[in-house]
N, C-alpha and C. Protein backbone atom coordinates (compact mmCIF):
# COMPACT_ATOMS: atom_id res chain seq x y z
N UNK A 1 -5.07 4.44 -3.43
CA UNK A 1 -5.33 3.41 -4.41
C UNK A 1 -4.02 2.70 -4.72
N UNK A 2 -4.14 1.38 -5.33
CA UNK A 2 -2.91 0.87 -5.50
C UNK A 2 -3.53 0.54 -7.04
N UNK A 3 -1.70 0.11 -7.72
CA UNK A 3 -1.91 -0.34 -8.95
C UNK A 3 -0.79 -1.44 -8.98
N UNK A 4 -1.09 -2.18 -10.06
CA UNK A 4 0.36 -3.06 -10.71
C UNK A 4 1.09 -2.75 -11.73
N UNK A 5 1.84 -2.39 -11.92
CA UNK A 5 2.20 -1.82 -13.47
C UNK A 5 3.42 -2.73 -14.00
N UNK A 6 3.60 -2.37 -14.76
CA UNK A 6 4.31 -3.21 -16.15
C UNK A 6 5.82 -3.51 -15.66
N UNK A 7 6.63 -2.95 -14.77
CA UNK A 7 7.65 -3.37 -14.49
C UNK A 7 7.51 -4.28 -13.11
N UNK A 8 6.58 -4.80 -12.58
CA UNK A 8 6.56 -5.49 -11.56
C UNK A 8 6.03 -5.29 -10.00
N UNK A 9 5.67 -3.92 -10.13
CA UNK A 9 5.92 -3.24 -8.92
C UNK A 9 5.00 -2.78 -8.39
N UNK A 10 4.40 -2.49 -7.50
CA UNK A 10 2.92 -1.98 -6.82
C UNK A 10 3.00 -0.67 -6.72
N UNK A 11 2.46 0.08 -6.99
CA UNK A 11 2.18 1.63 -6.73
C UNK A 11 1.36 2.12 -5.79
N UNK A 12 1.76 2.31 -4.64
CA UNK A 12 0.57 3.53 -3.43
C UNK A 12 0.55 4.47 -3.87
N UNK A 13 -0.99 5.10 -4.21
CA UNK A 13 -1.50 6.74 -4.10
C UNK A 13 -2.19 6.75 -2.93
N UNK A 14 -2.54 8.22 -2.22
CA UNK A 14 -2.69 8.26 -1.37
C UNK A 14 -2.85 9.52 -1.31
N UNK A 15 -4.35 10.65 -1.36
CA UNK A 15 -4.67 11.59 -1.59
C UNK A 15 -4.65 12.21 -0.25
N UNK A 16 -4.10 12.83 0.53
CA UNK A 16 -4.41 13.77 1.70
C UNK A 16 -3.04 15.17 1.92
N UNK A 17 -4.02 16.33 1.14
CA UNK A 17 -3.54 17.65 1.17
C UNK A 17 -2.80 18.17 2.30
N UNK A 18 -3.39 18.12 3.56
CA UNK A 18 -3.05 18.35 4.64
C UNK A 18 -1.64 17.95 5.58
N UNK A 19 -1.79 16.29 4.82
CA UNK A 19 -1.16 15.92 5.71
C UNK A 19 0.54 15.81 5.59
N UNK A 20 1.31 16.11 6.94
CA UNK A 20 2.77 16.02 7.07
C UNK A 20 3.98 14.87 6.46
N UNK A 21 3.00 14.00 7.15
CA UNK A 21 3.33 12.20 6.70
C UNK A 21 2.80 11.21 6.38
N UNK A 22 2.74 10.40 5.76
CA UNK A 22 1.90 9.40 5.43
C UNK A 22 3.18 7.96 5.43
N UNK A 23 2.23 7.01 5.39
CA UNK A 23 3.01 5.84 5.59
C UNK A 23 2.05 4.62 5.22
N UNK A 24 2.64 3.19 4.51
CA UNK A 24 2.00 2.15 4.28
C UNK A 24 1.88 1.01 5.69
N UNK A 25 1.21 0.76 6.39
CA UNK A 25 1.31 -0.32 7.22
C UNK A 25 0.73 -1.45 6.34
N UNK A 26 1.21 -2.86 6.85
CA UNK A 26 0.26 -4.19 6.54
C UNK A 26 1.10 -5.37 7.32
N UNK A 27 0.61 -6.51 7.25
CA UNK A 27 0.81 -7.36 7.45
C UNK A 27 1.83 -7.90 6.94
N UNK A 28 2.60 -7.15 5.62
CA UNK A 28 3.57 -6.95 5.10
C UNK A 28 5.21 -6.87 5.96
N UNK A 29 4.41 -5.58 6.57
CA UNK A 29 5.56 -5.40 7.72
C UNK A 29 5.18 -5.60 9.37
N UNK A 30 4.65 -6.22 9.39
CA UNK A 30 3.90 -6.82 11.05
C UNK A 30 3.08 -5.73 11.49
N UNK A 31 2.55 -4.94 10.85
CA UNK A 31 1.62 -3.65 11.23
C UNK A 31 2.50 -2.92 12.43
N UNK A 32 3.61 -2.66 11.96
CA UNK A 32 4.36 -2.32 13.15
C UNK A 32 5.64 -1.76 12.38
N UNK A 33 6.81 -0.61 13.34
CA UNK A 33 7.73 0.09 12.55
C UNK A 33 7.52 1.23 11.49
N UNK A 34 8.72 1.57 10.78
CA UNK A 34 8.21 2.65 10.25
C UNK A 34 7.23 2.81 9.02
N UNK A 35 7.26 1.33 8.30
CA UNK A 35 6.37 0.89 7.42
C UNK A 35 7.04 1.03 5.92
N UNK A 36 6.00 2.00 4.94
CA UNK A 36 6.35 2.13 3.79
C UNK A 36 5.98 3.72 3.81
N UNK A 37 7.72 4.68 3.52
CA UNK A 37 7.08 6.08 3.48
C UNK A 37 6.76 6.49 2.53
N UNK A 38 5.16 7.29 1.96
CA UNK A 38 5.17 7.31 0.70
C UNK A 38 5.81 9.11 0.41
N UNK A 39 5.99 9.75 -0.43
CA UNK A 39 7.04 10.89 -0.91
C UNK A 39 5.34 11.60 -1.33
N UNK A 40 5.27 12.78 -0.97
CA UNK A 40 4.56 14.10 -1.38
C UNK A 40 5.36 14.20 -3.25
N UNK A 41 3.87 14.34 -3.71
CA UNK A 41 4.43 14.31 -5.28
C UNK A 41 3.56 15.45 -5.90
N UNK A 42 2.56 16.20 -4.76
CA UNK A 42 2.17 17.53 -5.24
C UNK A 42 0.76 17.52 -5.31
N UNK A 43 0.18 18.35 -5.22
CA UNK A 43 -1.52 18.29 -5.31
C UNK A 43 -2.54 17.77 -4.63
N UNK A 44 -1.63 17.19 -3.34
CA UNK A 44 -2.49 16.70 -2.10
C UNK A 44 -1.96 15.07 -2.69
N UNK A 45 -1.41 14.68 -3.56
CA UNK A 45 -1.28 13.21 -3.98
C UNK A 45 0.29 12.81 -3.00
N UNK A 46 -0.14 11.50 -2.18
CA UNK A 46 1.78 11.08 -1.80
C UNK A 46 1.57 9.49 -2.47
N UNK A 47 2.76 9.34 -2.83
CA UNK A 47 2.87 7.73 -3.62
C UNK A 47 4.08 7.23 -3.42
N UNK A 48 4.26 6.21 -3.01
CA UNK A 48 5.65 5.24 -3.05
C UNK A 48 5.54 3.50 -4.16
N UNK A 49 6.55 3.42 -4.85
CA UNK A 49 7.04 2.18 -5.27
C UNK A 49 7.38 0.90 -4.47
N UNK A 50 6.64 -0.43 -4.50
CA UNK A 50 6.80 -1.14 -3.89
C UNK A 50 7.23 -2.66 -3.82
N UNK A 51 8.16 -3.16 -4.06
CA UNK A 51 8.01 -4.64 -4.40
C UNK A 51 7.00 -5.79 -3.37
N UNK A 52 6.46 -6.76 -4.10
CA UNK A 52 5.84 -7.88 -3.17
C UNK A 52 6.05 -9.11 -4.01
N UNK A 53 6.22 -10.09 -3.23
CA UNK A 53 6.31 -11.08 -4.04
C UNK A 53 4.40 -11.73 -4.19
N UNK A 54 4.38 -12.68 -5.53
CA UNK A 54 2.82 -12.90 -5.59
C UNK A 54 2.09 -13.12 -4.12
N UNK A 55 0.70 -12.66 -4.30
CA UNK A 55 -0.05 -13.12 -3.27
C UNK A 55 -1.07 -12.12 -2.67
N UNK A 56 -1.57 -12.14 -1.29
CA UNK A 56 -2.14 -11.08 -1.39
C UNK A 56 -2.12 -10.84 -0.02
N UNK A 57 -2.27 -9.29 0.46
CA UNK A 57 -1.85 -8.70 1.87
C UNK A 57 -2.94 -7.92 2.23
N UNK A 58 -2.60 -7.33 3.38
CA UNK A 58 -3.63 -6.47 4.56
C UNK A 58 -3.03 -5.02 4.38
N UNK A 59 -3.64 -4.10 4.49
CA UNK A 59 -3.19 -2.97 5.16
C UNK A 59 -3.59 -1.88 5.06
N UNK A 60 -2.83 -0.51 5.93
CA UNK A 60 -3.74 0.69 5.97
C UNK A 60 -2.75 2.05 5.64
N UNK A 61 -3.16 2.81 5.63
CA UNK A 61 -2.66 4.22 5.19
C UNK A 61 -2.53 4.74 6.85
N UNK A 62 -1.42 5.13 7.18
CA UNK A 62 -1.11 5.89 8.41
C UNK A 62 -0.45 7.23 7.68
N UNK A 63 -1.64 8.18 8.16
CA UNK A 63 -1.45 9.92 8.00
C UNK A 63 -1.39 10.40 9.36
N UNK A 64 -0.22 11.28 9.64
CA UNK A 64 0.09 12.02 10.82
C UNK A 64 -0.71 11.05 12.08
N UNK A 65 -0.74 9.60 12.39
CA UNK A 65 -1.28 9.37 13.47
C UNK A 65 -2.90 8.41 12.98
N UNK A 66 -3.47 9.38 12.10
CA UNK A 66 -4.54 8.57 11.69
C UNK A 66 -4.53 7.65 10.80
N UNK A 67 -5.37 6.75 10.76
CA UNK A 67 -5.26 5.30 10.04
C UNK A 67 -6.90 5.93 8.97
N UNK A 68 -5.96 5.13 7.89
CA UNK A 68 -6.96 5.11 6.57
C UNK A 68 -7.41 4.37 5.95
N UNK A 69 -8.46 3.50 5.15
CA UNK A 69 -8.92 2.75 4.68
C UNK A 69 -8.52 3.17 3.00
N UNK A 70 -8.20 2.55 2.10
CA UNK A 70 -8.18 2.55 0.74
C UNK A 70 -9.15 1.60 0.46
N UNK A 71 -9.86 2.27 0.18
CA UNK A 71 -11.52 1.26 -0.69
C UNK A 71 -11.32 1.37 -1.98
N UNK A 72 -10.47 2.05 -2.77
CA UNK A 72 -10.47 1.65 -4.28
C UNK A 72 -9.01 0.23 -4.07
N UNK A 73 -8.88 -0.32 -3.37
CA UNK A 73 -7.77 -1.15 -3.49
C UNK A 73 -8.36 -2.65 -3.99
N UNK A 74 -7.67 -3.52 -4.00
CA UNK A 74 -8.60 -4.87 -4.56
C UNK A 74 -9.71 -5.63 -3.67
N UNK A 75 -9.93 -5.14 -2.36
CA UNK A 75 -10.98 -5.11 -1.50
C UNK A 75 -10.31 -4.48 -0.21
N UNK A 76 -11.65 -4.39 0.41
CA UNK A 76 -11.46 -4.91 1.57
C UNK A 76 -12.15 -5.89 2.63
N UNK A 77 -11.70 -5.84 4.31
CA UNK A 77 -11.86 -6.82 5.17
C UNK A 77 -12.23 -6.48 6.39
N UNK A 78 -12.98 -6.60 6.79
CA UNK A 78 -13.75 -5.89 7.91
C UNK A 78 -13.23 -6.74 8.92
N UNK A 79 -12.37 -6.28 10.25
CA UNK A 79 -11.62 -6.93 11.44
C UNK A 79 -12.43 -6.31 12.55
N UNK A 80 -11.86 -6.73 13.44
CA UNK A 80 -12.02 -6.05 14.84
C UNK A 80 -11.89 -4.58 15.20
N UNK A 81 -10.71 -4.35 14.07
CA UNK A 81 -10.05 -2.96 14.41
C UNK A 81 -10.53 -1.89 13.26
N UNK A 82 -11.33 -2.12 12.48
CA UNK A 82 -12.11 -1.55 11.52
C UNK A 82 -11.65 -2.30 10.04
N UNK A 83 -12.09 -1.73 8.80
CA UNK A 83 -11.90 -1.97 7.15
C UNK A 83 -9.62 -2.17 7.06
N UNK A 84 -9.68 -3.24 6.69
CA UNK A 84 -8.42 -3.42 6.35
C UNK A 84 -8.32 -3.60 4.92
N UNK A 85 -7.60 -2.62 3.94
CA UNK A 85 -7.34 -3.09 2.33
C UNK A 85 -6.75 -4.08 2.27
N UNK A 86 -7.37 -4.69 0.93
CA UNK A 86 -6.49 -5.95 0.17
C UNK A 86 -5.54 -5.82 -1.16
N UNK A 87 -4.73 -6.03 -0.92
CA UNK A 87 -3.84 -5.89 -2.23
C UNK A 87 -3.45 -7.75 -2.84
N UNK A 88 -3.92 -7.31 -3.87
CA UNK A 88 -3.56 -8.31 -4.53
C UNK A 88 -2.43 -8.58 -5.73
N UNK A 89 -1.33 -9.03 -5.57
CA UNK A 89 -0.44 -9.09 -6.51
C UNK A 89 -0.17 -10.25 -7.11
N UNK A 90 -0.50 -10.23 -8.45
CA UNK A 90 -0.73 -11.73 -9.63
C UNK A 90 0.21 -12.09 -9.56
N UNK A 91 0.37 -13.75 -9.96
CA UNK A 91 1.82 -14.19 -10.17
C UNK A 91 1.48 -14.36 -11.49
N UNK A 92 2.70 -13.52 -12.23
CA UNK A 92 2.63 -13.52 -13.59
C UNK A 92 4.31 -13.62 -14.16
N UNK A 93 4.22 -13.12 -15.98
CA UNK A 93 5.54 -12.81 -15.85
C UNK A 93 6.59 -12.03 -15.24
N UNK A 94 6.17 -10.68 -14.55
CA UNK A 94 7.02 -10.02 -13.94
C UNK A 94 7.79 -10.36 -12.93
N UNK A 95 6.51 -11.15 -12.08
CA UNK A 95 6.85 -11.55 -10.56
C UNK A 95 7.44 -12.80 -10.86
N UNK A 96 7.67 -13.64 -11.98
CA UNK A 96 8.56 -14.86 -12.51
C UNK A 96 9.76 -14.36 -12.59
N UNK A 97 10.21 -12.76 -12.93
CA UNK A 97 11.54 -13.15 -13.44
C UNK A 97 12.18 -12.88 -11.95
N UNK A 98 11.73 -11.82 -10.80
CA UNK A 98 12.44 -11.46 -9.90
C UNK A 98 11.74 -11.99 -8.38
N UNK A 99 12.14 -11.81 -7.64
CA UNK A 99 11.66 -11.86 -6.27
C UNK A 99 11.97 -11.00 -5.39
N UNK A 100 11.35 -10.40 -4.09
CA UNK A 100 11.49 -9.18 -3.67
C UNK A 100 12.15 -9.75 -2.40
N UNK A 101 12.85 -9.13 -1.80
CA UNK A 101 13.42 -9.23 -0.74
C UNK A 101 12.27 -9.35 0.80
């Protein structure tokens, strides 16, 4: 699941007990490379902090190899290659005062 929270920033959760690694792909980063790694935070939960500037993106959860769909995210998009999440990030005050690299 993703969130927006109060300092600007997007939050990945990402529930899988099992798994070794997890990682953010999107269109963000050309669905390609090492992506976004999210950090094991205990209880089967991994989450990473993320900047975006406003707008809205594609992408998937890569666990050990397998690709994941986040359906609690702000939608999704049915491609060729299966369900792609949507993240949507408002342009508001947060994303006014800074810009993300």
């Amino acid at each position: 699941m993703t969130s927006y929270n109060e300092t600007g920033y997007v939050e990945f959760k990402f529930f899988r007990p099992q798994a070794r690694s997890v990682r953010v792909m999107g269109d963000f980063n050309g669905w390609s490379g090492a992506g976004l790694a999210l950090e094991y935070r205990g209880d089967g939960w991994w989450g990473a902090l993320a900047c975006f500037n406003p707008g809205s993106y594609r992408f998937r959860y890569l666990a050990d190899g397998v690709w994941y769909t986040d359906f609690a995210a702000n939608g999704v998009e049915l491609t060729k290659y299966g369900y792609n999440s949507v993240l949507y990030v408002p342009r508001n005050e947060f994303s006014m005062k800074k810009a993300c690299a």
